[in-house]
C-alpha atoms as a PDB file:
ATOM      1  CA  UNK A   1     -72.425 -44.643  72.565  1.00  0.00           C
ATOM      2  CA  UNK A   2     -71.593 -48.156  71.442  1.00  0.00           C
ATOM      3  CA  UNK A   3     -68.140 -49.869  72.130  1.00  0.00           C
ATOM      4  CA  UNK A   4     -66.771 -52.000  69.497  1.00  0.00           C
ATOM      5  CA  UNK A   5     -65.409 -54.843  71.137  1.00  0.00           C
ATOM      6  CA  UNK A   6     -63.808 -58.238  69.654  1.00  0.00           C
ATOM      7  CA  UNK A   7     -64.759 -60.749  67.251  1.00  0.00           C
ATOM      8  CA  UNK A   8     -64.128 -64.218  66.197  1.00  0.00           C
ATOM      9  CA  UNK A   9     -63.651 -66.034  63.231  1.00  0.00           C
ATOM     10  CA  UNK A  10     -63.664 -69.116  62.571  1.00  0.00           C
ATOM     11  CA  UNK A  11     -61.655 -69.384  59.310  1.00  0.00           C
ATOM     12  CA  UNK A  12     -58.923 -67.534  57.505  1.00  0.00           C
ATOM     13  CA  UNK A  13     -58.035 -67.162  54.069  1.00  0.00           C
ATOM     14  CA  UNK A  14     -54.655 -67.339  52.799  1.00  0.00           C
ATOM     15  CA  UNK A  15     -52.628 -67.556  49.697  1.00  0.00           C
ATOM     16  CA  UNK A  16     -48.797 -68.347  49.739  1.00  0.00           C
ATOM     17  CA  UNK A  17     -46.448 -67.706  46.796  1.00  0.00           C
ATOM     18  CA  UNK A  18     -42.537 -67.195  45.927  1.00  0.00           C
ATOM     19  CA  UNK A  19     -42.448 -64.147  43.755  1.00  0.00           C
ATOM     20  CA  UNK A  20     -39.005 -64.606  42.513  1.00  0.00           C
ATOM     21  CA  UNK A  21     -38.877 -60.834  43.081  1.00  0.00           C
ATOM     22  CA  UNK A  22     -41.671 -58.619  44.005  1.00  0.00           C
ATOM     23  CA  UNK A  23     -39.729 -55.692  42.563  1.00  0.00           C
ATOM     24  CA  UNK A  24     -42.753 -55.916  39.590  1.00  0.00           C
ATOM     25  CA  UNK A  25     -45.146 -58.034  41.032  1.00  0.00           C
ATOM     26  CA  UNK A  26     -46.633 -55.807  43.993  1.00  0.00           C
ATOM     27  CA  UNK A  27     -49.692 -54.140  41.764  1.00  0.00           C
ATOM     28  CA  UNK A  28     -51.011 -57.281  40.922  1.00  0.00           C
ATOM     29  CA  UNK A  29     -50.600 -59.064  43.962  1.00  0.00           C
ATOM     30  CA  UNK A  30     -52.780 -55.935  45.794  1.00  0.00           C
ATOM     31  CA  UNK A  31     -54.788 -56.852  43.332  1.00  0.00           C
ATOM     32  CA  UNK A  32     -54.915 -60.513  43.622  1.00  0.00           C
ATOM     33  CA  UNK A  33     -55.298 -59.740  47.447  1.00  0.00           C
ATOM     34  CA  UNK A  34     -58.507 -57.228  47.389  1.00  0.00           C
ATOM     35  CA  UNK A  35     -60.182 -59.409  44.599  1.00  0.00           C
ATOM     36  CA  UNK A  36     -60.216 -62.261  46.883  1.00  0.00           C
ATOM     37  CA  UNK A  37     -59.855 -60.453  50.125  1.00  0.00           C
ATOM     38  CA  UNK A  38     -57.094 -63.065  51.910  1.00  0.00           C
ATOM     39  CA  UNK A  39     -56.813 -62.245  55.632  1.00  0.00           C
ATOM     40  CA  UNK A  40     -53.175 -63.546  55.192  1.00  0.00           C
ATOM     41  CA  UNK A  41     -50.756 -63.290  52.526  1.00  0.00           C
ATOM     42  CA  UNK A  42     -47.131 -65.272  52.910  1.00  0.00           C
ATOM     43  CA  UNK A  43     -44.367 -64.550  50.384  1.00  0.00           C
ATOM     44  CA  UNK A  44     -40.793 -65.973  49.919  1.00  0.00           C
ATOM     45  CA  UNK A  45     -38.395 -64.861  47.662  1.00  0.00           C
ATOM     46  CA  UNK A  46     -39.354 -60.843  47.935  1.00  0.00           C
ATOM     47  CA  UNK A  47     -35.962 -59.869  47.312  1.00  0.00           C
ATOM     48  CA  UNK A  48     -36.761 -57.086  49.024  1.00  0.00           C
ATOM     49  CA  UNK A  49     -34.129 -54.117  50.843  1.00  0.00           C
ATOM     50  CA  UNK A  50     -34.213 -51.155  52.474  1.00  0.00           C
ATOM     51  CA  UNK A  51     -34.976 -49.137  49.490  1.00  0.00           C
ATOM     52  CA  UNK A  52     -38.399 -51.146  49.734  1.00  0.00           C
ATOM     53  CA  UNK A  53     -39.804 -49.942  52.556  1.00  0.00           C
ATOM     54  CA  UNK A  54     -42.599 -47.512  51.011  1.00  0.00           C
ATOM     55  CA  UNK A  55     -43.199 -49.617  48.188  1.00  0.00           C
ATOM     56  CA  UNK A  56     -43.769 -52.582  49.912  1.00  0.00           C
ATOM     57  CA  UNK A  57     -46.754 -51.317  52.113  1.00  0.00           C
ATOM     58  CA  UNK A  58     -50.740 -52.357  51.022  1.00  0.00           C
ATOM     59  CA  UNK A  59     -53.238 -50.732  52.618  1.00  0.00           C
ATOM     60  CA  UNK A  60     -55.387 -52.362  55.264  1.00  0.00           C
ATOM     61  CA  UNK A  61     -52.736 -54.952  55.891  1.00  0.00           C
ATOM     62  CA  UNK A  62     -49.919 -55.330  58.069  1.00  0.00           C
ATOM     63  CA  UNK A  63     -46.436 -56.627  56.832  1.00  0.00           C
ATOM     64  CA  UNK A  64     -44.006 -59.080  58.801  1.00  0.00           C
ATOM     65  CA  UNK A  65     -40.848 -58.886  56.784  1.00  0.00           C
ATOM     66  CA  UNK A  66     -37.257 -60.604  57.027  1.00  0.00           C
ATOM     67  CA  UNK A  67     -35.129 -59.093  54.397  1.00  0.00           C
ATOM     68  CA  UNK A  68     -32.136 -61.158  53.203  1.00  0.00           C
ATOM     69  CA  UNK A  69     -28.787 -59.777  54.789  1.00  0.00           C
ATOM     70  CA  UNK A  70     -25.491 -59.012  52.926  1.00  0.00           C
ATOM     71  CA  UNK A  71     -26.396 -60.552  49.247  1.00  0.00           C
ATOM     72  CA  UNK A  72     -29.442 -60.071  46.345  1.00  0.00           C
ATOM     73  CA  UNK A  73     -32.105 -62.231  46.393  1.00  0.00           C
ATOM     74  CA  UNK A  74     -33.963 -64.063  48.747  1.00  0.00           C
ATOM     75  CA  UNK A  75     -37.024 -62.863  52.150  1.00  0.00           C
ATOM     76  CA  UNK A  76     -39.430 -63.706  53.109  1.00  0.00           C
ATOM     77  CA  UNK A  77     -42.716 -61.927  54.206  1.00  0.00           C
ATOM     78  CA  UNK A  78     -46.149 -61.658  56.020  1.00  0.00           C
ATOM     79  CA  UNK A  79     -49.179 -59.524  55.093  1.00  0.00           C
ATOM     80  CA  UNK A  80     -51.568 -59.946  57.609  1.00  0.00           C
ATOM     81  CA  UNK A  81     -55.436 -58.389  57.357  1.00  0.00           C
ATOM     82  CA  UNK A  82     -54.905 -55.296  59.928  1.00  0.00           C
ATOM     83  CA  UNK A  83     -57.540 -55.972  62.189  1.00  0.00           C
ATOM     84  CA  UNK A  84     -56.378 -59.148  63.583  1.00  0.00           C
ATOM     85  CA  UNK A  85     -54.082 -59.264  66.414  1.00  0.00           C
ATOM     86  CA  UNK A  86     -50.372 -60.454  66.076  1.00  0.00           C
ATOM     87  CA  UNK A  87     -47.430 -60.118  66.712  1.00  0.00           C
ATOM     88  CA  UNK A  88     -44.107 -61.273  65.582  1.00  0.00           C
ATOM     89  CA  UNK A  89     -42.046 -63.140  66.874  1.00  0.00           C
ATOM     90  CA  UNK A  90     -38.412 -62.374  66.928  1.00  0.00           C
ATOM     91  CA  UNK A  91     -35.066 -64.526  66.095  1.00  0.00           C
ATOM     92  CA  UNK A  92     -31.785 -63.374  66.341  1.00  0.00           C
ATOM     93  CA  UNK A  93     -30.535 -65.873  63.442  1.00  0.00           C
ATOM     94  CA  UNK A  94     -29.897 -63.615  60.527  1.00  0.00           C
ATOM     95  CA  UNK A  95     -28.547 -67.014  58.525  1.00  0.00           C
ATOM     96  CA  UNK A  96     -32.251 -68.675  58.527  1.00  0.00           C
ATOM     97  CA  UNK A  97     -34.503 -66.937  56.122  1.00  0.00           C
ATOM     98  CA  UNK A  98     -37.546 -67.361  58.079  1.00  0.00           C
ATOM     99  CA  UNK A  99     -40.053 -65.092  59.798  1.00  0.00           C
ATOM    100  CA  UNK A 100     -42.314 -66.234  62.617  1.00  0.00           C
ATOM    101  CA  UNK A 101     -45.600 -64.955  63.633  1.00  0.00           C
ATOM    102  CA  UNK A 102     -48.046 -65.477  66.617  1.00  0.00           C
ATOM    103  CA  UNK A 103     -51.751 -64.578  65.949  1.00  0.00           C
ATOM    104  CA  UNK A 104     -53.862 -64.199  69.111  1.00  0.00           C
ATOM    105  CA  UNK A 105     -56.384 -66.625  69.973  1.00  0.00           C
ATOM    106  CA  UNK A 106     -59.951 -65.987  71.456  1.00  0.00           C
ATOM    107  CA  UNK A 107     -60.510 -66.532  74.970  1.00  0.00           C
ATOM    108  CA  UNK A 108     -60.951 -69.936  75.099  1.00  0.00           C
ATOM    109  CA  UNK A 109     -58.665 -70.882  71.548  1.00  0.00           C
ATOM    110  CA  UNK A 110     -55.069 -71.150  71.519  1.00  0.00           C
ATOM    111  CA  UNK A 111     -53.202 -68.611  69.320  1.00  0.00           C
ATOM    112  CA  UNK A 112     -51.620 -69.699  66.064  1.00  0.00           C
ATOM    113  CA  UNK A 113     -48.204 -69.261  65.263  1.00  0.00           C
ATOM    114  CA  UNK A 114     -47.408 -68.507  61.623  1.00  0.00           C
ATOM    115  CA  UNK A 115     -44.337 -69.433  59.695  1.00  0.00           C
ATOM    116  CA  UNK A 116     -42.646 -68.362  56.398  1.00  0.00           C
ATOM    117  CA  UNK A 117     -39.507 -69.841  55.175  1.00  0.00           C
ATOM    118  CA  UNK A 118     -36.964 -69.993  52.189  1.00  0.00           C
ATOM    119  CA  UNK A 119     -34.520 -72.435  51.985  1.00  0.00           C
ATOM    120  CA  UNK A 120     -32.166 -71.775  48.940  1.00  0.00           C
ATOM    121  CA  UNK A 121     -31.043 -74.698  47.459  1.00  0.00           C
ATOM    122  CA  UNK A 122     -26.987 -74.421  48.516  1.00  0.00           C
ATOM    123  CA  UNK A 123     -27.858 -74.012  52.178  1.00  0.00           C
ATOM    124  CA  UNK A 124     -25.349 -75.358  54.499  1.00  0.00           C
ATOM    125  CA  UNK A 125     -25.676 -78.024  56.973  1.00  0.00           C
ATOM    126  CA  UNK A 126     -24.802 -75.498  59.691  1.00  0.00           C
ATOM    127  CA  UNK A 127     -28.062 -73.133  59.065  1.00  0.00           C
ATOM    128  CA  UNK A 128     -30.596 -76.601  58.362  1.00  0.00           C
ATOM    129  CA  UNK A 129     -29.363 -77.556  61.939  1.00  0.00           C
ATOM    130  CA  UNK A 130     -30.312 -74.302  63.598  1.00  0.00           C
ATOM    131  CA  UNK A 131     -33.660 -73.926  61.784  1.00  0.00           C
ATOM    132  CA  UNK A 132     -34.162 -77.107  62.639  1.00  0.00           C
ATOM    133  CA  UNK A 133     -33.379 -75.796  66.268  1.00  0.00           C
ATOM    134  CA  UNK A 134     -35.657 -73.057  66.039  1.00  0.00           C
ATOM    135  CA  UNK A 135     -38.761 -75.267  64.539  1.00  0.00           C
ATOM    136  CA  UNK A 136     -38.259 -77.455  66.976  1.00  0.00           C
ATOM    137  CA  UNK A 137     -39.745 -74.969  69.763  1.00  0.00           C
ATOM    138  CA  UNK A 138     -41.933 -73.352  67.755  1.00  0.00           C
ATOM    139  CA  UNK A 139     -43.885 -76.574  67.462  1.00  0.00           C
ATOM    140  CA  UNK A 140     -44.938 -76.886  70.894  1.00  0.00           C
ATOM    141  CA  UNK A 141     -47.070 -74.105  70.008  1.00  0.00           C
ATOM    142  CA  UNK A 142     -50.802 -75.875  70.253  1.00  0.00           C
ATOM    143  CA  UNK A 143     -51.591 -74.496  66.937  1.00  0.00           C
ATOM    144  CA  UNK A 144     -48.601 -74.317  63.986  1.00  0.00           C
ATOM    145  CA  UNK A 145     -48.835 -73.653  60.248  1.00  0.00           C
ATOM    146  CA  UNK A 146     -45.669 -73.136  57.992  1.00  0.00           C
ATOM    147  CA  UNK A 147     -45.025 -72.669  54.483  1.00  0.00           C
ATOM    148  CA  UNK A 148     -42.672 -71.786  52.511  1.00  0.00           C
ATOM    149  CA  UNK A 149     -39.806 -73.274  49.597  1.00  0.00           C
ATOM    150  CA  UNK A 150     -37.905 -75.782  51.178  1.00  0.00           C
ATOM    151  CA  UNK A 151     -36.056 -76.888  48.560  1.00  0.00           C
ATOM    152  CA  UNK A 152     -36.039 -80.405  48.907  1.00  0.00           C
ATOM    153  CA  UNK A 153     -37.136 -81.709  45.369  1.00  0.00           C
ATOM    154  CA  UNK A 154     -36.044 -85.816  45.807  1.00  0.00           C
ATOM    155  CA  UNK A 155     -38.352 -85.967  48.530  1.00  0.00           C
ATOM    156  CA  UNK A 156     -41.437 -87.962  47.942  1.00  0.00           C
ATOM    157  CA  UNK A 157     -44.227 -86.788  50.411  1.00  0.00           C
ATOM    158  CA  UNK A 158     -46.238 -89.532  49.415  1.00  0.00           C
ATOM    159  CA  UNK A 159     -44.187 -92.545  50.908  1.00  0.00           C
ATOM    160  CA  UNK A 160     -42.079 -89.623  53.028  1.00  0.00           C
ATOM    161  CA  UNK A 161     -38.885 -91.185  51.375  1.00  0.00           C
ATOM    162  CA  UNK A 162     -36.095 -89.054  50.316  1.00  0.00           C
ATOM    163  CA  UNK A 163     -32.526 -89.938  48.368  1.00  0.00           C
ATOM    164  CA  UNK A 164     -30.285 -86.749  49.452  1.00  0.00           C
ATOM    165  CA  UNK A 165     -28.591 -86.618  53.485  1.00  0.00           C
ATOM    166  CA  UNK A 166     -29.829 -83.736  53.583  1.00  0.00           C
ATOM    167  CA  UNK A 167     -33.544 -84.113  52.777  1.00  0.00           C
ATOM    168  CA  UNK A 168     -33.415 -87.249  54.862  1.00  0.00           C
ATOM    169  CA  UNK A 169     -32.490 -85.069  57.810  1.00  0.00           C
ATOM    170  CA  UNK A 170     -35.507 -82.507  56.805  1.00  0.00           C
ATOM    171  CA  UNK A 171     -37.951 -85.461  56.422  1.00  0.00           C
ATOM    172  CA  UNK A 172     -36.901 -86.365  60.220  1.00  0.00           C
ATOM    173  CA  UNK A 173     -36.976 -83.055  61.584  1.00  0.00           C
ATOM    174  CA  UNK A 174     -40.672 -83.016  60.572  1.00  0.00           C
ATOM    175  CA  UNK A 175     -41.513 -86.504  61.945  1.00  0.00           C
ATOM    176  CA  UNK A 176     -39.778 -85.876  65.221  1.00  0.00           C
ATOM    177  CA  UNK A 177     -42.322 -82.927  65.445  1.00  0.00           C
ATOM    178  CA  UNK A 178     -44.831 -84.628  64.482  1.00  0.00           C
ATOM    179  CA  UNK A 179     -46.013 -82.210  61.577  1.00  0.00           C
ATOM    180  CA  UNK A 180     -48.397 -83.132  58.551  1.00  0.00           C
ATOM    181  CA  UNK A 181     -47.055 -81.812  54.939  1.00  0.00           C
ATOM    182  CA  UNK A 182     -50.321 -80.907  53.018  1.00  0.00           C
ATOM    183  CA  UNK A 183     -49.667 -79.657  49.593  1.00  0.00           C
ATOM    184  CA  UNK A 184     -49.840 -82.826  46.653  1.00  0.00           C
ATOM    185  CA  UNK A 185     -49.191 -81.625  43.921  1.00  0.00           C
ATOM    186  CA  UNK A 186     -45.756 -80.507  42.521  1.00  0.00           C
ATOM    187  CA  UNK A 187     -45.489 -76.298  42.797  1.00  0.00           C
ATOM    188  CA  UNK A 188     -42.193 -75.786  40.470  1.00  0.00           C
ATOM    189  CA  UNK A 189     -41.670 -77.978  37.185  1.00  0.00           C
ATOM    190  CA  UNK A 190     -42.454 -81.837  38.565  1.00  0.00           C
ATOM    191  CA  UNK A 191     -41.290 -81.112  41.952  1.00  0.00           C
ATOM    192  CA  UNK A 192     -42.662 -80.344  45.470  1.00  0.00           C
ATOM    193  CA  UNK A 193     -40.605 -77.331  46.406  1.00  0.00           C
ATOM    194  CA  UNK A 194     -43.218 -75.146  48.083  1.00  0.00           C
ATOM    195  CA  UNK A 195     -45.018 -77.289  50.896  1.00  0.00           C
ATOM    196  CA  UNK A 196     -47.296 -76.481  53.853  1.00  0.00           C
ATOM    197  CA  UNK A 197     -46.956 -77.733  57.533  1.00  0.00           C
ATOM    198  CA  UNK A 198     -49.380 -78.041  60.182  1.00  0.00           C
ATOM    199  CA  UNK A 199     -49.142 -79.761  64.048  1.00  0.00           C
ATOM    200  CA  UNK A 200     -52.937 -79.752  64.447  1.00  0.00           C
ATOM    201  CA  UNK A 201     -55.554 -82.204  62.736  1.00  0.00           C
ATOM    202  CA  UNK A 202     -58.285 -80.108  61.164  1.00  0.00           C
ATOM    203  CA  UNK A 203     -56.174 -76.342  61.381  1.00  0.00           C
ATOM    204  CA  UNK A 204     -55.704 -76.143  57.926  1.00  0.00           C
ATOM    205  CA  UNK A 205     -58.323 -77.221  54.825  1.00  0.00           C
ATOM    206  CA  UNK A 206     -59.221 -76.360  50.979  1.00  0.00           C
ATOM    207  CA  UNK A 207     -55.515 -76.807  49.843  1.00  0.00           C
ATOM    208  CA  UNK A 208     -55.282 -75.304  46.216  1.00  0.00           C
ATOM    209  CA  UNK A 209     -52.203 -75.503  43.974  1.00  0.00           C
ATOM    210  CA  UNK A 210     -52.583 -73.627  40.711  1.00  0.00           C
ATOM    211  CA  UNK A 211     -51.504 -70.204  39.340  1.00  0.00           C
ATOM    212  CA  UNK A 212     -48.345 -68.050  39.837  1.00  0.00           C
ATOM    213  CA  UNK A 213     -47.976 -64.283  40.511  1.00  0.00           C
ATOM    214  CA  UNK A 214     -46.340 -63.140  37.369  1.00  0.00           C
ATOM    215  CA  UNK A 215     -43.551 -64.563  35.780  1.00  0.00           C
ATOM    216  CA  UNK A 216     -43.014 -66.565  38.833  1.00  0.00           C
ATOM    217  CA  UNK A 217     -42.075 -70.235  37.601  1.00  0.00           C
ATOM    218  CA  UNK A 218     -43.594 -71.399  41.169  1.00  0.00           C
ATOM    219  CA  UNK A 219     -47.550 -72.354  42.060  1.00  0.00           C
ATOM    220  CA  UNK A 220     -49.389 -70.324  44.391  1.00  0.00           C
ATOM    221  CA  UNK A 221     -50.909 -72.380  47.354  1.00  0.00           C
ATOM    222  CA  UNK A 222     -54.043 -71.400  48.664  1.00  0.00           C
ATOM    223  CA  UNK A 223     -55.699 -72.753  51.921  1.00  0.00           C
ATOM    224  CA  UNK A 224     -57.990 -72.017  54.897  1.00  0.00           C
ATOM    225  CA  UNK A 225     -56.847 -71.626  58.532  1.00  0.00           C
ATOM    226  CA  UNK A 226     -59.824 -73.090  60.385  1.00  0.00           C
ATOM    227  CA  UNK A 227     -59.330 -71.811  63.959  1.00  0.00           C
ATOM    228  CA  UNK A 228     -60.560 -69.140  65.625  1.00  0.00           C
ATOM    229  CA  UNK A 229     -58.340 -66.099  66.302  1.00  0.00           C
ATOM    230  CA  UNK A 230     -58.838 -62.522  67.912  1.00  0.00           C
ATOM    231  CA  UNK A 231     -60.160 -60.146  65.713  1.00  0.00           C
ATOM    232  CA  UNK A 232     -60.100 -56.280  66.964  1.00  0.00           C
ATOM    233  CA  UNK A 233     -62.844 -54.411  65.005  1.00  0.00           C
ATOM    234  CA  UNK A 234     -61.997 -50.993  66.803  1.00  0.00           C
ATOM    235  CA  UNK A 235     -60.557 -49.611  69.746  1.00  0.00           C
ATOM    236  CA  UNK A 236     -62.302 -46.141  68.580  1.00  0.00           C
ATOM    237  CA  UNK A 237     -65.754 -44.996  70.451  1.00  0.00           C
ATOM    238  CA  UNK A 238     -68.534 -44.029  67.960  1.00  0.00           C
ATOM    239  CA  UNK A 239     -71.859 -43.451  67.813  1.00  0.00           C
ATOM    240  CA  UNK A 240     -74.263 -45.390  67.681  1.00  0.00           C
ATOM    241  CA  UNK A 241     -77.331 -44.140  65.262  1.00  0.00           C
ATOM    242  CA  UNK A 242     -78.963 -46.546  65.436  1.00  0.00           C
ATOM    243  CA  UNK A 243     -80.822 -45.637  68.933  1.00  0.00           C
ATOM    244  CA  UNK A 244     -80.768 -41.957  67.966  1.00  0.00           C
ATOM    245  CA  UNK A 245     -84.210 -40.325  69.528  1.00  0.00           C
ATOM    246  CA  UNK A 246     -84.278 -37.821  65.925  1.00  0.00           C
ATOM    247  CA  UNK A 247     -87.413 -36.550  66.794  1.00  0.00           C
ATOM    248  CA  UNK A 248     -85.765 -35.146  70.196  1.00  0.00           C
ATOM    249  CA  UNK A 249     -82.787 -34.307  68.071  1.00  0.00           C
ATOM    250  CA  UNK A 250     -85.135 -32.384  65.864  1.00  0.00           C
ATOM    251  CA  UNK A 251     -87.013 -30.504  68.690  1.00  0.00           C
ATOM    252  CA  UNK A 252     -83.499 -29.567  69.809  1.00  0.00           C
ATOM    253  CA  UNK A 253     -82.452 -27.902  67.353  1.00  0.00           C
ATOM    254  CA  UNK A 254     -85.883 -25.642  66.537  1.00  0.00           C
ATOM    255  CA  UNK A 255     -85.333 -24.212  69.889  1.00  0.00           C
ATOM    256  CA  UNK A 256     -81.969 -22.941  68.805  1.00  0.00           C
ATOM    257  CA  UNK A 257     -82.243 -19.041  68.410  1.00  0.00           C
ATOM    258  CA  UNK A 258     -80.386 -19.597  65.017  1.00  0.00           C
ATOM    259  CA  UNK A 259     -80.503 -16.146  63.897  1.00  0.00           C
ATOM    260  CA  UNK A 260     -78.893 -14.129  66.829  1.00  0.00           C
ATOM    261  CA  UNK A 261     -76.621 -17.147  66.986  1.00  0.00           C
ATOM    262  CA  UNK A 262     -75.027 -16.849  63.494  1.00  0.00           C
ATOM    263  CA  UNK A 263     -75.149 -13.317  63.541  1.00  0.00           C
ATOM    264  CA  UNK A 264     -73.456 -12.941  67.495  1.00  0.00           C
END
């Protein structure tokens, strides 16, 4: 009998994108997903509801979702390869459309915590103060990556300059947790909408802009997660072939009085 136990891998593949509704975007993005077999898929803009909840599903993954409460539009989502360990990680704010994560390290790696977010454009000052809040805890986390549409489209990531109050405030809420902005290219029209954090030199590599799912007027973003996370093959017992003695098998199963058997 063999055991299967617990892996690790050292590197992740992911795609982000905001679907500006998934309501006819899910076939193609399953397969988008099993062509290029991403262990995690992040989504904003699902515009998903409770009359989702079947369609929504993909097999072999699991899906972190925040729908949007009270009005259309809007959520944000995780699909996450099923055999890696997470778990998400609640918040009570149902103003910030943002959905949090934590992936389980090896023994001797920290775990990751994953964040999705979409800012809409007319967000008050109110709800950017208590994500704010909220990102400023989750960053003590050894090992953060977040993505999502911010919304910010003065800012210039370049020279980290910004002309708005409010993207001024944004720029400083990522300085003052120290987190590096790694997408260069603009992802909607000539602006940086969609952008991707980390808190960890060397977490995150191979950032790709290019593409959209559908009619999506946004850039997909694809990039590696370098660290090394739990990864549960099976909790089942099976046997193991392998070491099978056949010829014992064999003799076995010629001693077997086969006729008086099948006919008792």
């Amino acid at each position: 009998m063999r055991m299967l136990g617990v892996e690790s891998i050292a590197q992740l593949k992911c795609i982000y994108a905001n679907a500006r509704s998934m309501g006819n975007k899910q076939e193609e993005l399953e397969a988008i997903v099993q062509q290029d077999r991403y262990d995690l898929v992040a989504i904003t803009e699902t515009w998903w509801d409770d009359s989702h909840d079947w369609g929504a599903a993909m097999d072999g993954y699991q899906l972190f979702r925040r729908d949007r409460q009270g009005r259309r539009g809007g959520g944000v989502a995780f699909y996450v390869r099923e055999c890696f360990d997470c778990t998400e990680l609640h918040d009570c704010d149902d103003k910030v459309e943002c959905l949090w994560v934590r992936m389980r390290g090896t023994a001797n790696k920290a775990d990751i915590v994953l964040g999705v977010c979409y800012r809409p454009p007319d967000q008050v000052e109110e709800t950017d103060e208590t994500f704010y809040k909220r990102l400023a805890v989750v960053s003590q986390s050894c090992a953060l990556v977040l993505m999502g549409d911010f919304n910010f489209p003065d800012i210039c990531w370049k020279y980290n300059t910004a002309e708005s109050k409010h993207s001024r405030r944004f720029l400083e809420c990522v300085e003052d947790n120290f987190l590096t902005q790694l997408v260069g290219e603009p992802t909607r029209g000539g602006a940086s909408l969609d952008l991707l954090f980390t808190n960890r030199e060397g977490l995150v590599g191979d950032v790709v802009v290019g593409g959209c799912l559908g009619l999506s007027d946004h850039e997909t973003i694809e990039f590696s997660i370098l660290g090394e996370v739990r990864k549960g093959l099976s909790k089942t017992t099976t046997m193991d072939f392998r070491r099978a003695n056949f010829g014992l098998f064999r003799t076995l199963v010629e001693r077997v009085p086969w006729c008086g058997s099948i006919s008792g």
